[in-house]
C-alpha atoms as a PDB file:
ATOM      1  CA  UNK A   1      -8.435   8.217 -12.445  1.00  0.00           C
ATOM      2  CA  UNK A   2     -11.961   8.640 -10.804  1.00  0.00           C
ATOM      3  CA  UNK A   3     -12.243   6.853  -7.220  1.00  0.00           C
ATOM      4  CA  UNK A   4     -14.796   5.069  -6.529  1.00  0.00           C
ATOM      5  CA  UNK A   5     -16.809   6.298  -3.749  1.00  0.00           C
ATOM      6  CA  UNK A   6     -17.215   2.442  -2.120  1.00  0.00           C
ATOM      7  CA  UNK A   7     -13.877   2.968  -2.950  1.00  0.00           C
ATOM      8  CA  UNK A   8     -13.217   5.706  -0.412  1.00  0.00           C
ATOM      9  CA  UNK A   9     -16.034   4.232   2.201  1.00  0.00           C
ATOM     10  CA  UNK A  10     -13.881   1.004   1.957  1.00  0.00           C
ATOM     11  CA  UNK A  11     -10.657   2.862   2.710  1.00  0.00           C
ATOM     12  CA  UNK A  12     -12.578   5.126   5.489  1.00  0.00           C
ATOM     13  CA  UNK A  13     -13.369   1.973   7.164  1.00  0.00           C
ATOM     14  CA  UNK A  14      -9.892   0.258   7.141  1.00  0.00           C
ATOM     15  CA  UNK A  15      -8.031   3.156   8.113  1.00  0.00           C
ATOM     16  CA  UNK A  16     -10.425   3.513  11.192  1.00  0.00           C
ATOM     17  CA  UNK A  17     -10.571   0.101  12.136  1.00  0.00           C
ATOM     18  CA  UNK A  18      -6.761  -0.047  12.003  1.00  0.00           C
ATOM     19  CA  UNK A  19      -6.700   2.991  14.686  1.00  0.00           C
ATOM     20  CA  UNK A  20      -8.938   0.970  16.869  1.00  0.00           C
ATOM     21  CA  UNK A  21      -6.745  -1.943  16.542  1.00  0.00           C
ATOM     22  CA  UNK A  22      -6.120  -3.758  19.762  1.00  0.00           C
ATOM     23  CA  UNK A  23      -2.869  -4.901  21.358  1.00  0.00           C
ATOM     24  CA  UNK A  24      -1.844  -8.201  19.019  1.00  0.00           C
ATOM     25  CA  UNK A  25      -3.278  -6.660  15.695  1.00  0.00           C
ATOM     26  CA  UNK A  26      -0.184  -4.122  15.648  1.00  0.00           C
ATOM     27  CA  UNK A  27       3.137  -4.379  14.862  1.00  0.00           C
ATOM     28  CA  UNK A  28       4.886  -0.978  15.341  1.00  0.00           C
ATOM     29  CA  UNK A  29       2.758   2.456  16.305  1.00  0.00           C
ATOM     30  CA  UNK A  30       0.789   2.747  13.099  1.00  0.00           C
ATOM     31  CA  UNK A  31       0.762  -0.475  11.357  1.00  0.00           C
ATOM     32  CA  UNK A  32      -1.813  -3.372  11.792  1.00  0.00           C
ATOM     33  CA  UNK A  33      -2.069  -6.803  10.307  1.00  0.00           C
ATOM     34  CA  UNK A  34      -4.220  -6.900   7.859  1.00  0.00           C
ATOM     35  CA  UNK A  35      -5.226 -10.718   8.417  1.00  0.00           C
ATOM     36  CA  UNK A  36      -5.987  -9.304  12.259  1.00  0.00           C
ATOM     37  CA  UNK A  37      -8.841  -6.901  10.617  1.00  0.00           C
ATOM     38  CA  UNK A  38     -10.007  -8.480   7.678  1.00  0.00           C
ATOM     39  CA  UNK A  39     -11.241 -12.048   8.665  1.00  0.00           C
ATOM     40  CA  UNK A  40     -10.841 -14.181  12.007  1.00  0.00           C
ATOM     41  CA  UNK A  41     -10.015 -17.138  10.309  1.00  0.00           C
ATOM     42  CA  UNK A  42      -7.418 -17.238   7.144  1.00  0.00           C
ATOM     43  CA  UNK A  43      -5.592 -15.340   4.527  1.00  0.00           C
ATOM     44  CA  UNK A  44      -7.225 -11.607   3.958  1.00  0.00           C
ATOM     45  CA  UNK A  45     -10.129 -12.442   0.881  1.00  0.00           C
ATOM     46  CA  UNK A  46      -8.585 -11.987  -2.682  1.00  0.00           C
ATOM     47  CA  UNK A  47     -11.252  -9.090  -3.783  1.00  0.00           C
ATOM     48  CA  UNK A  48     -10.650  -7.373  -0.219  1.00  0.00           C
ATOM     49  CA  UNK A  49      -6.694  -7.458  -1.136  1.00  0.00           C
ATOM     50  CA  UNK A  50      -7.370  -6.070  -4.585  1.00  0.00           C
ATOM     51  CA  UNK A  51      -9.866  -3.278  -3.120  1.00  0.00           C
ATOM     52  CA  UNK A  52      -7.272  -2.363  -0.726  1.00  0.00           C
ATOM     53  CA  UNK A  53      -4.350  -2.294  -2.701  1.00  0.00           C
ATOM     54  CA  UNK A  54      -6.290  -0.149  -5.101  1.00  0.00           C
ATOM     55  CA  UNK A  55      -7.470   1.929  -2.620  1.00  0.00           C
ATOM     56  CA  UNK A  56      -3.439   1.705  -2.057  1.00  0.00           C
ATOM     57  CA  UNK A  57      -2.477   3.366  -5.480  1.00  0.00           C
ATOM     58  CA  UNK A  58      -5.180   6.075  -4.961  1.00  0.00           C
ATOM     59  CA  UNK A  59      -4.090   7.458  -2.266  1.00  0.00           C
ATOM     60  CA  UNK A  60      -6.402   6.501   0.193  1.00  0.00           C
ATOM     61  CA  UNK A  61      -4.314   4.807   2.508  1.00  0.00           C
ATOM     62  CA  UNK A  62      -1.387   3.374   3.042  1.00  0.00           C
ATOM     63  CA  UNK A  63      -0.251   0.192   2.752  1.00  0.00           C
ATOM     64  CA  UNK A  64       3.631  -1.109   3.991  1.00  0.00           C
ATOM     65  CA  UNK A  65       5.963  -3.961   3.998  1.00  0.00           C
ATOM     66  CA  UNK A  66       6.160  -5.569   7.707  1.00  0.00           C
ATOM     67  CA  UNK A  67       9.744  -4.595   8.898  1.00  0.00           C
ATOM     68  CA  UNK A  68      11.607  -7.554  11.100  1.00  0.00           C
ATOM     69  CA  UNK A  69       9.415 -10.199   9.980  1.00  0.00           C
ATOM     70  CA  UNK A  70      11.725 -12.589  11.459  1.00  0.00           C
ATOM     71  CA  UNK A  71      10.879 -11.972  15.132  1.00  0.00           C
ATOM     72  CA  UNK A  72       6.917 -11.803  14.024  1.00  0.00           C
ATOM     73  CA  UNK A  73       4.360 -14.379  14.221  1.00  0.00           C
ATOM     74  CA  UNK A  74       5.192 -16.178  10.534  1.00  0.00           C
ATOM     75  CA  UNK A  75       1.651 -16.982  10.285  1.00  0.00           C
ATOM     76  CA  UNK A  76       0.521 -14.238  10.239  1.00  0.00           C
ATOM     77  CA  UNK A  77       2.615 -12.285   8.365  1.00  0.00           C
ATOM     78  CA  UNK A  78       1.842 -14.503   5.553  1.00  0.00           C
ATOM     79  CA  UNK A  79      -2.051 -14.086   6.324  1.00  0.00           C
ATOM     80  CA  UNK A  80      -1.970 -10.362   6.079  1.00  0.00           C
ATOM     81  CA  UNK A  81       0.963 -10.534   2.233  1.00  0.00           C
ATOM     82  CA  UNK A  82      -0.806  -8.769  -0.469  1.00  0.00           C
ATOM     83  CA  UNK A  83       0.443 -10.027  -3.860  1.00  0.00           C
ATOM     84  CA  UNK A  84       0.506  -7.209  -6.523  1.00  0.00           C
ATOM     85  CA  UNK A  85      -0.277  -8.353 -10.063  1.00  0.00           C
ATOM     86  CA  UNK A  86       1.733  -7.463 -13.047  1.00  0.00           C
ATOM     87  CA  UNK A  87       0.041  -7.408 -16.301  1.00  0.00           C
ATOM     88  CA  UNK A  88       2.148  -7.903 -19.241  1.00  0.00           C
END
């Protein structure tokens, strides 16, 4: 499977931003909300989701389940959920 090189510049980008990340965007030492670093207002953009998740499946970074969610902001947990979709 050939990646992209947006594809890597997109993942490059995320990946920094996420070790930037100020207090309030993480939860843990080296996870960030996505909704925190994708838009200011909202749910994280379908096609942003998509690039990310196959960015995701490449190999280019890594993307996790939110441990505890119940003692998180509920909000934004939901803000930051990437859906996977299942062909068949």
């Amino acid at each position: 499977m050939a990646v992209r090189e947006s594809l890597v510049e997109l993942a490059n980008a995320a990946v920094e931003a996420a070790s930037k990340a100020p207090e309030g965007y993480r939860f843990g030492r080296h996870k960030v909300f996505l909704a925190r670093l994708a838009t200011r207002h909202g749910r994280v953009p379908r096609y942003l989701a998509d690039l990310l998740l196959e960015a995701h499946q490449g190999g280019l970074l890594r993307l996790a389940r939110a441990d505890l969610v119940q003692v998180m902001n509920r909000s934004l947990v939901a803000d930051s959920r990437i859906v996977r979709k299942i062909e068949g």
